[in-house]
N, C-alpha and C. Protein backbone atom coordinates (compact mmCIF):
# COMPACT_ATOMS: atom_id res chain seq x y z
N UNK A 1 123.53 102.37 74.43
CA UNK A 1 123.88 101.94 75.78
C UNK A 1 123.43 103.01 76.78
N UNK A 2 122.91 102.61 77.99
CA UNK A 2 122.31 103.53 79.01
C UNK A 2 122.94 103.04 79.98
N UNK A 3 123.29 104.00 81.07
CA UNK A 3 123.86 103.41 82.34
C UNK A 3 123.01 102.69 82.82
N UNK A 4 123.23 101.96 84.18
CA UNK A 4 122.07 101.40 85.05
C UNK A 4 122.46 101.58 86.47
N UNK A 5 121.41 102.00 86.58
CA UNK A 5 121.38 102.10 88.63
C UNK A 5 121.48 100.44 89.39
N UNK A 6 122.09 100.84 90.22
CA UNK A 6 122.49 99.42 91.51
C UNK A 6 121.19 98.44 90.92
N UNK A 7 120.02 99.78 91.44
CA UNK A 7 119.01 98.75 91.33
C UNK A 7 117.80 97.71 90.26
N UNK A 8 118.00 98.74 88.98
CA UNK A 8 118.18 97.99 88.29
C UNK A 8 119.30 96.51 87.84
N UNK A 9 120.90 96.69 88.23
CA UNK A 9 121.50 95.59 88.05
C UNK A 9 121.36 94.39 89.05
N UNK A 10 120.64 94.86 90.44
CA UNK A 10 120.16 93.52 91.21
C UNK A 10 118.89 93.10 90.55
N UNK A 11 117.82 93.54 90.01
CA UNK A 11 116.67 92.78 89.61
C UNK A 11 117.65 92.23 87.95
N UNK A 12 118.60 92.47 87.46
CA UNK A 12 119.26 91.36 86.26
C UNK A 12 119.48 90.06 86.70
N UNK A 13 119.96 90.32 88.43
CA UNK A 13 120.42 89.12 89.06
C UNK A 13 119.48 88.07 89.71
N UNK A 14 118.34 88.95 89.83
CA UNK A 14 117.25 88.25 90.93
C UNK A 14 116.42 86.55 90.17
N UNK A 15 116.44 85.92 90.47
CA UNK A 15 115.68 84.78 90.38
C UNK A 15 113.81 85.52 90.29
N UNK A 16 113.50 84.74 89.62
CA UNK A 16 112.18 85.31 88.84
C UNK A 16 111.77 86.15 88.35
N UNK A 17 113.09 87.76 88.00
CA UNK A 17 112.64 88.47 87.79
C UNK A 17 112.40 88.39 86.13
N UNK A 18 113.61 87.36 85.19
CA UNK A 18 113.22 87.53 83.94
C UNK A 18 113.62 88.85 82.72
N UNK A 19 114.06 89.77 83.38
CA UNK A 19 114.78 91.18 82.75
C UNK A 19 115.85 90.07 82.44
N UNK A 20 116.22 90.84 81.00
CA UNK A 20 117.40 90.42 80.85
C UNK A 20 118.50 91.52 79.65
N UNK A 21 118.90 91.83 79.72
CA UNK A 21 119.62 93.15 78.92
C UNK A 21 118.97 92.87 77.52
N UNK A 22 119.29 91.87 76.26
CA UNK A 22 118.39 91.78 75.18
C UNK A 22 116.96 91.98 75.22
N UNK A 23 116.27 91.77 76.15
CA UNK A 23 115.04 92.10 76.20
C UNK A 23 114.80 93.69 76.29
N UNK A 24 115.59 94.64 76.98
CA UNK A 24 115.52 95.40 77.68
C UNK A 24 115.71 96.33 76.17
N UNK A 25 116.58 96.07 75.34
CA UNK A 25 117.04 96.68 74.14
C UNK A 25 115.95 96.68 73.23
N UNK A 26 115.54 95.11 73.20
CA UNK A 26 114.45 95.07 72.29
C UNK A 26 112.97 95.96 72.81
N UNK A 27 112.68 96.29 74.27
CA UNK A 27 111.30 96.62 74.80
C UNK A 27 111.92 98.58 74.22
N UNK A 28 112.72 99.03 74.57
CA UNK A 28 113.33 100.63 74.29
C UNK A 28 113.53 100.48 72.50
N UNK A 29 113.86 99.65 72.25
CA UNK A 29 113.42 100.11 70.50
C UNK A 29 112.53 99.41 69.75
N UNK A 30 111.67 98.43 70.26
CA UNK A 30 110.36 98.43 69.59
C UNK A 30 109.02 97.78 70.36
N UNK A 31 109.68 98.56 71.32
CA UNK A 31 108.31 98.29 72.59
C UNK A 31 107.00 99.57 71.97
N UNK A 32 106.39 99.49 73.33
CA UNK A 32 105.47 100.49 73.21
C UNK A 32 105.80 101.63 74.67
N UNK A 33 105.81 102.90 74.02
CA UNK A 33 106.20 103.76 75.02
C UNK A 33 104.21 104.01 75.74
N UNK A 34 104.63 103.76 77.05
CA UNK A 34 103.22 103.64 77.79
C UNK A 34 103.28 104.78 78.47
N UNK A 35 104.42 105.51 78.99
CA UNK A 35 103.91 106.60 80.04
C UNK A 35 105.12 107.51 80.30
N UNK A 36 105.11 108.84 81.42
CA UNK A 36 105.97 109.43 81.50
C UNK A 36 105.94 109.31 82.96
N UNK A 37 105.76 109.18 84.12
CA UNK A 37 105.98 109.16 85.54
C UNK A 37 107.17 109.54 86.28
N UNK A 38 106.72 110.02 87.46
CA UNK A 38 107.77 110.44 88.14
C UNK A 38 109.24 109.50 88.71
N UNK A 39 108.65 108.31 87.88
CA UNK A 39 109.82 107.22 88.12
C UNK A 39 110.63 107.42 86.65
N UNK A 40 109.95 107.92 86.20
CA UNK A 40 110.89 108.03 84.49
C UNK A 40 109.65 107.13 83.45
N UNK A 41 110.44 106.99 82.14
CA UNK A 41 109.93 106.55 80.95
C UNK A 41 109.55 105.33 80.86
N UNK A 42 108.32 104.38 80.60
CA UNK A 42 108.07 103.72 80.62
C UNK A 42 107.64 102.48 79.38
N UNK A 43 108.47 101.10 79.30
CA UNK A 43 108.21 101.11 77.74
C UNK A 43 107.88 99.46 78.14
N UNK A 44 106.76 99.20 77.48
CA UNK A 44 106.53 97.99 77.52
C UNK A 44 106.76 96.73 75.85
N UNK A 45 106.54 95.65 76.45
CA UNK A 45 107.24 94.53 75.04
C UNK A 45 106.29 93.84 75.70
N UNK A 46 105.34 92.90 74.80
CA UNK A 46 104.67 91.71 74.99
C UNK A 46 105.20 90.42 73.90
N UNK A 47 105.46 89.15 74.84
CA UNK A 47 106.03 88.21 74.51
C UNK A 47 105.59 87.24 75.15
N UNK A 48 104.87 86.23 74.20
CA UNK A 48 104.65 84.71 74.43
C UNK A 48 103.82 85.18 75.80
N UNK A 49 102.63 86.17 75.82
CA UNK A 49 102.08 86.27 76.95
C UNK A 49 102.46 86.75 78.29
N UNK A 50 103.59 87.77 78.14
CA UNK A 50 104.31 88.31 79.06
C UNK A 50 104.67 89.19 78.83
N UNK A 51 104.28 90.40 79.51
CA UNK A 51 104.61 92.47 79.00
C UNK A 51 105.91 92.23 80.34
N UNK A 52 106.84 92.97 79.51
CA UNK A 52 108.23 93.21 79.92
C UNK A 52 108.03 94.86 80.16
N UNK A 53 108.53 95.92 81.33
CA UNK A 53 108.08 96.48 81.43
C UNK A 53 109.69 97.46 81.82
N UNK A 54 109.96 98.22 80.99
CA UNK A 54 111.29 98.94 81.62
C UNK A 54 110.88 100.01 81.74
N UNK A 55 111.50 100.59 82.73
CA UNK A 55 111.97 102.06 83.29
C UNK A 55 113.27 102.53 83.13
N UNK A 56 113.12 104.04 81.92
CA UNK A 56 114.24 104.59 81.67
C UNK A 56 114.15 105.92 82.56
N UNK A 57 115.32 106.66 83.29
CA UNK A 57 115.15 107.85 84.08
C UNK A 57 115.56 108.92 83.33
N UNK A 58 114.79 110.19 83.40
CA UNK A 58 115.07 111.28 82.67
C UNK A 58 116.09 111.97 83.63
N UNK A 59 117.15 111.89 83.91
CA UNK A 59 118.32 112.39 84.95
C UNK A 59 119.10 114.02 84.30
N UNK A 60 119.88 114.16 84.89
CA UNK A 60 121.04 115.17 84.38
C UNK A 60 122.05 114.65 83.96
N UNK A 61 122.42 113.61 83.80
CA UNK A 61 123.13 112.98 83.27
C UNK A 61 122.99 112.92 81.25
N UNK A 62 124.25 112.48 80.95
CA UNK A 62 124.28 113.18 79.31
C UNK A 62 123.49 112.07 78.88
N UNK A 63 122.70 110.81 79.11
CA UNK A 63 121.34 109.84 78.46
C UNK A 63 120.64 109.55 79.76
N UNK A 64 119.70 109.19 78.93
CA UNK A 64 118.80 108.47 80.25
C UNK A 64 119.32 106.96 81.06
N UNK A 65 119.15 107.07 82.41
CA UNK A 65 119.65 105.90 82.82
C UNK A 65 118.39 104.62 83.01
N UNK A 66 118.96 103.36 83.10
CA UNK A 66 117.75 102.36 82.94
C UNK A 66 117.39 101.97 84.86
N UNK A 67 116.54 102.84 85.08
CA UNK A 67 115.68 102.27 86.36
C UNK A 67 115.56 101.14 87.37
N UNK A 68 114.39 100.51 86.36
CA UNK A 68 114.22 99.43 87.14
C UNK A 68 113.31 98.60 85.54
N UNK A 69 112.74 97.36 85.84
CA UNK A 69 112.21 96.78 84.60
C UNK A 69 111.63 95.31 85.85
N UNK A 70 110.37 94.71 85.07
CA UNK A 70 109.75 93.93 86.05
C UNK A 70 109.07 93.24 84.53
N UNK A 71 108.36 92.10 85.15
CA UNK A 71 107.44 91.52 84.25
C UNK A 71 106.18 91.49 84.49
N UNK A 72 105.18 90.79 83.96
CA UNK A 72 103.17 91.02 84.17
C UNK A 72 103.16 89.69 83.56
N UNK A 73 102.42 88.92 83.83
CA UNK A 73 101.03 88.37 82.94
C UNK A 73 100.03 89.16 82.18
N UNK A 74 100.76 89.10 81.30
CA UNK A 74 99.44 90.21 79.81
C UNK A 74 98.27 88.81 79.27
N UNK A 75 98.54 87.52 79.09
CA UNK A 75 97.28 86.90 78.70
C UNK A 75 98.12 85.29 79.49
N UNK A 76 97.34 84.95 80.24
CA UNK A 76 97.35 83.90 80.94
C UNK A 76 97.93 82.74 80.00
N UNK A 77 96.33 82.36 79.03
CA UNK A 77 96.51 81.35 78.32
C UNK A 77 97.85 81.36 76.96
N UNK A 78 98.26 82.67 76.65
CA UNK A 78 99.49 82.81 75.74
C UNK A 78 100.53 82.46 76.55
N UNK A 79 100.95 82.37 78.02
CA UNK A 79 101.75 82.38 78.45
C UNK A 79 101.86 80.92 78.62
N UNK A 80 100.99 80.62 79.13
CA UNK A 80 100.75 78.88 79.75
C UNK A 80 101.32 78.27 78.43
N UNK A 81 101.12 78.23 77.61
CA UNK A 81 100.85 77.73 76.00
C UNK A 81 102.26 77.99 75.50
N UNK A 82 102.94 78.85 75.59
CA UNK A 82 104.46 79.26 74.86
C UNK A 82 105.58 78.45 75.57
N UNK A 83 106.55 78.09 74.59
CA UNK A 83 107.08 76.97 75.08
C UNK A 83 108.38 78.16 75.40
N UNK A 84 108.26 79.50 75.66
CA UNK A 84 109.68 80.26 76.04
C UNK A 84 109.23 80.30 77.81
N UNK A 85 108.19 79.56 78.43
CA UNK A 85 107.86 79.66 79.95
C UNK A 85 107.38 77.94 79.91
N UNK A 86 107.53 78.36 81.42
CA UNK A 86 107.43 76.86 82.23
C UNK A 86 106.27 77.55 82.96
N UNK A 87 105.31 76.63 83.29
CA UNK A 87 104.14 76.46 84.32
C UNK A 87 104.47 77.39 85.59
N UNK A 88 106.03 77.09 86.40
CA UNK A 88 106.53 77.90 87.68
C UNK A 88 106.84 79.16 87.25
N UNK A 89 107.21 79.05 85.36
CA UNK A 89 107.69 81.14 85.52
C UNK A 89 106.49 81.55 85.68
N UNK A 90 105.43 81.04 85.02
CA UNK A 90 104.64 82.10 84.78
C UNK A 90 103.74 81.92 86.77
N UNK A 91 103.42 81.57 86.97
CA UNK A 91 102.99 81.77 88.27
C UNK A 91 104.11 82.31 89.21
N UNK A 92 105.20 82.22 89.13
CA UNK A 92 106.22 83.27 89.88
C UNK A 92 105.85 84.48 88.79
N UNK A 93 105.53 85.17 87.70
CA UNK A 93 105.72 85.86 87.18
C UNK A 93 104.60 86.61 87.83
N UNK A 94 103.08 86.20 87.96
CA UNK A 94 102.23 86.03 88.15
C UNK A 94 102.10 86.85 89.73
N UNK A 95 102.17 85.55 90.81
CA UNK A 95 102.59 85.80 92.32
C UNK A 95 103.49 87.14 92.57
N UNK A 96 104.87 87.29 92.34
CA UNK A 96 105.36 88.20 92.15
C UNK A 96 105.02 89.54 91.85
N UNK A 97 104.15 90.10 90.70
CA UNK A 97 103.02 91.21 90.32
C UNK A 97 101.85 91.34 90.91
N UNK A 98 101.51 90.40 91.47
CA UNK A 98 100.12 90.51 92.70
C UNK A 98 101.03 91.01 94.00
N UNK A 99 102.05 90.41 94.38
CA UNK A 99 102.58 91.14 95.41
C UNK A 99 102.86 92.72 95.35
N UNK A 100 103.79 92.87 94.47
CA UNK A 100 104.07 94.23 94.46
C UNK A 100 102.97 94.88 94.05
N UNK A 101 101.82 94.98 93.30
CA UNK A 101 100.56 95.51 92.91
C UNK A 101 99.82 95.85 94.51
N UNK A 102 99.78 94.68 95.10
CA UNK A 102 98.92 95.18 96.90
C UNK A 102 99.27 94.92 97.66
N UNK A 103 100.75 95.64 97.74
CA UNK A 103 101.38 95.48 98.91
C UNK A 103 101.65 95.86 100.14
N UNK A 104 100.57 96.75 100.39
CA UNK A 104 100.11 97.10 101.89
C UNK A 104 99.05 95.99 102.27
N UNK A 105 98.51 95.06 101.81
CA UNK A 105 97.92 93.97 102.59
C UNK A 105 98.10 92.72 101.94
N UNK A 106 97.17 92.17 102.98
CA UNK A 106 97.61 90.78 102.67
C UNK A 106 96.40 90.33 101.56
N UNK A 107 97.04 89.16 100.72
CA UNK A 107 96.24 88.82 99.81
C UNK A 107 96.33 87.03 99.58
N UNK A 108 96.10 86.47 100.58
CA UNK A 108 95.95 84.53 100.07
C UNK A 108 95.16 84.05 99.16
N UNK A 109 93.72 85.02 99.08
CA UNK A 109 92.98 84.34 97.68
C UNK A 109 94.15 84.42 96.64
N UNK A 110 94.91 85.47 96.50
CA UNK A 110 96.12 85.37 95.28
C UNK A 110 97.27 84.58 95.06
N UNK A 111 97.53 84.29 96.59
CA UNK A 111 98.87 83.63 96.78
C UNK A 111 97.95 81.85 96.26
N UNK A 112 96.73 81.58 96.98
CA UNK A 112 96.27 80.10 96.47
C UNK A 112 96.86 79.49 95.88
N UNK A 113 95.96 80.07 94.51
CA UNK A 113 96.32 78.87 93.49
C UNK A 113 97.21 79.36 92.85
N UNK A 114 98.82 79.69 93.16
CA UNK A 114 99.76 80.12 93.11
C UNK A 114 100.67 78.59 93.37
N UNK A 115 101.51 78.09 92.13
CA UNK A 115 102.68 76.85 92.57
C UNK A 115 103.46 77.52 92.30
N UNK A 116 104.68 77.47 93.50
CA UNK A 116 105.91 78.28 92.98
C UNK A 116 107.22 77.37 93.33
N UNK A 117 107.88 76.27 92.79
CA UNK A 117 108.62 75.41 93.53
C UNK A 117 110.53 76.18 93.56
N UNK A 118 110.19 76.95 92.18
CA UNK A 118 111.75 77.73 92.81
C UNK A 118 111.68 79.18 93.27
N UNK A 119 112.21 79.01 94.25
CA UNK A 119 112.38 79.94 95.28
C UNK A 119 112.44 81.34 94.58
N UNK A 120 112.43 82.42 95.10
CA UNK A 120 112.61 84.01 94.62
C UNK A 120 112.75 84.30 95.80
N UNK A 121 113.73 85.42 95.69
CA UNK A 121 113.43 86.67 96.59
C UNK A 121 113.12 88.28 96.51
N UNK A 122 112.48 87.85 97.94
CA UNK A 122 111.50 89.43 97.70
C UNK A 122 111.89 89.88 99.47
N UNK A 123 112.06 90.89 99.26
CA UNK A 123 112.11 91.82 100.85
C UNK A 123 113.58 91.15 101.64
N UNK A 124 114.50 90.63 100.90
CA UNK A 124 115.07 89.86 101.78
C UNK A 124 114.78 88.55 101.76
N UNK A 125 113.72 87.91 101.81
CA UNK A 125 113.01 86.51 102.09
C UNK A 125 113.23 85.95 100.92
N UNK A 126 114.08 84.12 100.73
CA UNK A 126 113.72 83.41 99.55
C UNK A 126 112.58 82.81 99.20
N UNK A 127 111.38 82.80 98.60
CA UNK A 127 110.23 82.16 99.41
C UNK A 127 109.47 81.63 98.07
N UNK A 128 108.73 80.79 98.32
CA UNK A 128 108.03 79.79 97.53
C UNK A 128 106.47 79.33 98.07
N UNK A 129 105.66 78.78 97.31
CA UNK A 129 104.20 78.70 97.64
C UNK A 129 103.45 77.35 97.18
N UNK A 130 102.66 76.61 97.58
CA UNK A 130 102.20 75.40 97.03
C UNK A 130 100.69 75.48 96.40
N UNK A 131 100.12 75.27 95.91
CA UNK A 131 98.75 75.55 95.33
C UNK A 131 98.16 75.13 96.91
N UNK A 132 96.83 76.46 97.21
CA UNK A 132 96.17 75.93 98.99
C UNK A 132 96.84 76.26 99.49
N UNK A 133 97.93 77.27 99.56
CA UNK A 133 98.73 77.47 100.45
C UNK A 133 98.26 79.37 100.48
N UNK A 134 97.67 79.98 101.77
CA UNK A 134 97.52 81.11 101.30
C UNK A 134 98.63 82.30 101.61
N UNK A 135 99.55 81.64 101.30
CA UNK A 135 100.90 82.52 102.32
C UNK A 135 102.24 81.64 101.22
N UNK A 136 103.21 82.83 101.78
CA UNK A 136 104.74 82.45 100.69
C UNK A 136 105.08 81.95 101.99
N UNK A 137 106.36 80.90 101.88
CA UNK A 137 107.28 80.59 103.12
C UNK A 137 108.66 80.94 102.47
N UNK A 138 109.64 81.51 103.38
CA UNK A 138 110.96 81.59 103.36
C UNK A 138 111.41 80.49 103.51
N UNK A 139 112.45 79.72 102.30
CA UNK A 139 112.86 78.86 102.32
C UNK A 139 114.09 78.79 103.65
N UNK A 140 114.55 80.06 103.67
CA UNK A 140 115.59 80.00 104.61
C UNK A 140 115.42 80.10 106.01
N UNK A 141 114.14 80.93 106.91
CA UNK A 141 113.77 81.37 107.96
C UNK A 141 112.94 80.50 108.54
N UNK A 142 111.73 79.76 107.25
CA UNK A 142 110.56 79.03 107.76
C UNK A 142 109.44 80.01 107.97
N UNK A 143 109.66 81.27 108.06
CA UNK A 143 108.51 82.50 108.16
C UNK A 143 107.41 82.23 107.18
N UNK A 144 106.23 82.97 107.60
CA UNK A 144 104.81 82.63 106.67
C UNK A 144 104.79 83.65 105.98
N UNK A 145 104.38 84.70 104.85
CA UNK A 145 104.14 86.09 104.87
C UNK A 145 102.54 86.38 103.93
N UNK A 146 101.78 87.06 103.80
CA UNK A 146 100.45 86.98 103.18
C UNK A 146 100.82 88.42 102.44
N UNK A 147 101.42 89.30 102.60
CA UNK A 147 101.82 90.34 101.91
C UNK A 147 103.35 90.78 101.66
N UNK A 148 103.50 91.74 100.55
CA UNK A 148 105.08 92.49 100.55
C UNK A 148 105.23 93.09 101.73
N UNK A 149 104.40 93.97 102.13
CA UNK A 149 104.66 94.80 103.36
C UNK A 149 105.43 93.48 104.60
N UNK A 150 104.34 92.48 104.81
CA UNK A 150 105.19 92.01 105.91
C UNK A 150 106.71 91.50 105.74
N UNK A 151 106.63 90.93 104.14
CA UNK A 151 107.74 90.36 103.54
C UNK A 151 109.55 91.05 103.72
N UNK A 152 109.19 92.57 103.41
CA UNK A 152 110.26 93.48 103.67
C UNK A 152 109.85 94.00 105.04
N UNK A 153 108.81 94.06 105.96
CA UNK A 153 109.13 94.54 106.93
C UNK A 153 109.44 93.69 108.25
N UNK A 154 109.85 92.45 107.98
CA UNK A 154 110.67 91.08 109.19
C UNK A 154 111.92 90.69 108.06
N UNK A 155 113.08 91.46 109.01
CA UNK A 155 114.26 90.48 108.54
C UNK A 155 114.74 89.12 108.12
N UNK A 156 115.00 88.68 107.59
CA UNK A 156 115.38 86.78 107.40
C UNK A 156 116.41 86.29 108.86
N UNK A 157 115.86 85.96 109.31
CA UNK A 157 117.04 85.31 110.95
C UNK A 157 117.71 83.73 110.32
N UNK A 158 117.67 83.50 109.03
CA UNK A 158 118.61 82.37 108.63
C UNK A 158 120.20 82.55 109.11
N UNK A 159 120.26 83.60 109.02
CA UNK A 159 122.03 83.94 109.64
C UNK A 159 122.64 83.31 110.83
């Protein structure tokens, strides 16, 4: 057992993120340890076409605490094909990792051919995408966004 930071326990909660504590156990004891970074330890698990990706922190604390953890598209067609994903995870899985990957600009060739019919949130914003669509919309605001940067940097005015 490892503690977990806030922010690791909101991406347990988040819609599309897919972490889920058994996974997280299984990627730290028979993942593949990929790196050491200044974010901490890095251990990846590939499944049904999907690298699970945790972050353990090397702290002062008496174990390491668990970070943060995200998912990838490791092979398109394994993913499409495995009956542990639906068509929308894996393109939220997908959409989602292109965002955070270039998220100082904007990117619609990526968002395209992107279908995302259940919502996620990112920056604040719940937002979803239609194939031809080169932009996410906030389900709640109606806002357009073409990148993370703009995504977290305009509040949601649904309130």
């Amino acid at each position: 057992m490892y503690s977990q930071t806030d922010h690791f326990r909101q991406r347990l909660r988040q819609q599309g993120r897919y972490i889920t504590l058994p996974v997280v156990s299984e990627a730290i004891r028979s993942g593949q340890l990929r790196w050491n970074s200044s974010d901490g330890w890095r251990f990846a698990l590939v499944r049904d076409g999907v690298r699970f990706v945790v972050v353990l922190g090397d702290t002062d604390t008496p174990s390491p605490v668990l970070v943060t953890g995200w998912t990838e598209v490791a092979d398109w067609e394994a993913a499409m094909a495995s009956d542990r994903w639906s068509e929308a995870d894996v393109h939220t899985i997908k959409l989602r990792a292109d965002l955070s990957e270039h998220k100082q600009r904007q990117i619609p060739g990526r968002i395209r051919p992107r279908v995302v019919t259940r919502p996620f949130e990112v920056g604040g914003h719940t937002v979803r995408t239609d194939a031809g669509d080169g932009h996410v919309e906030c389900v709640d605001c109606a806002a357009r966004f073409r990148s993370k940067r703009e995504l977290c940097a305009l509040p949601c005015d649904s309130g």
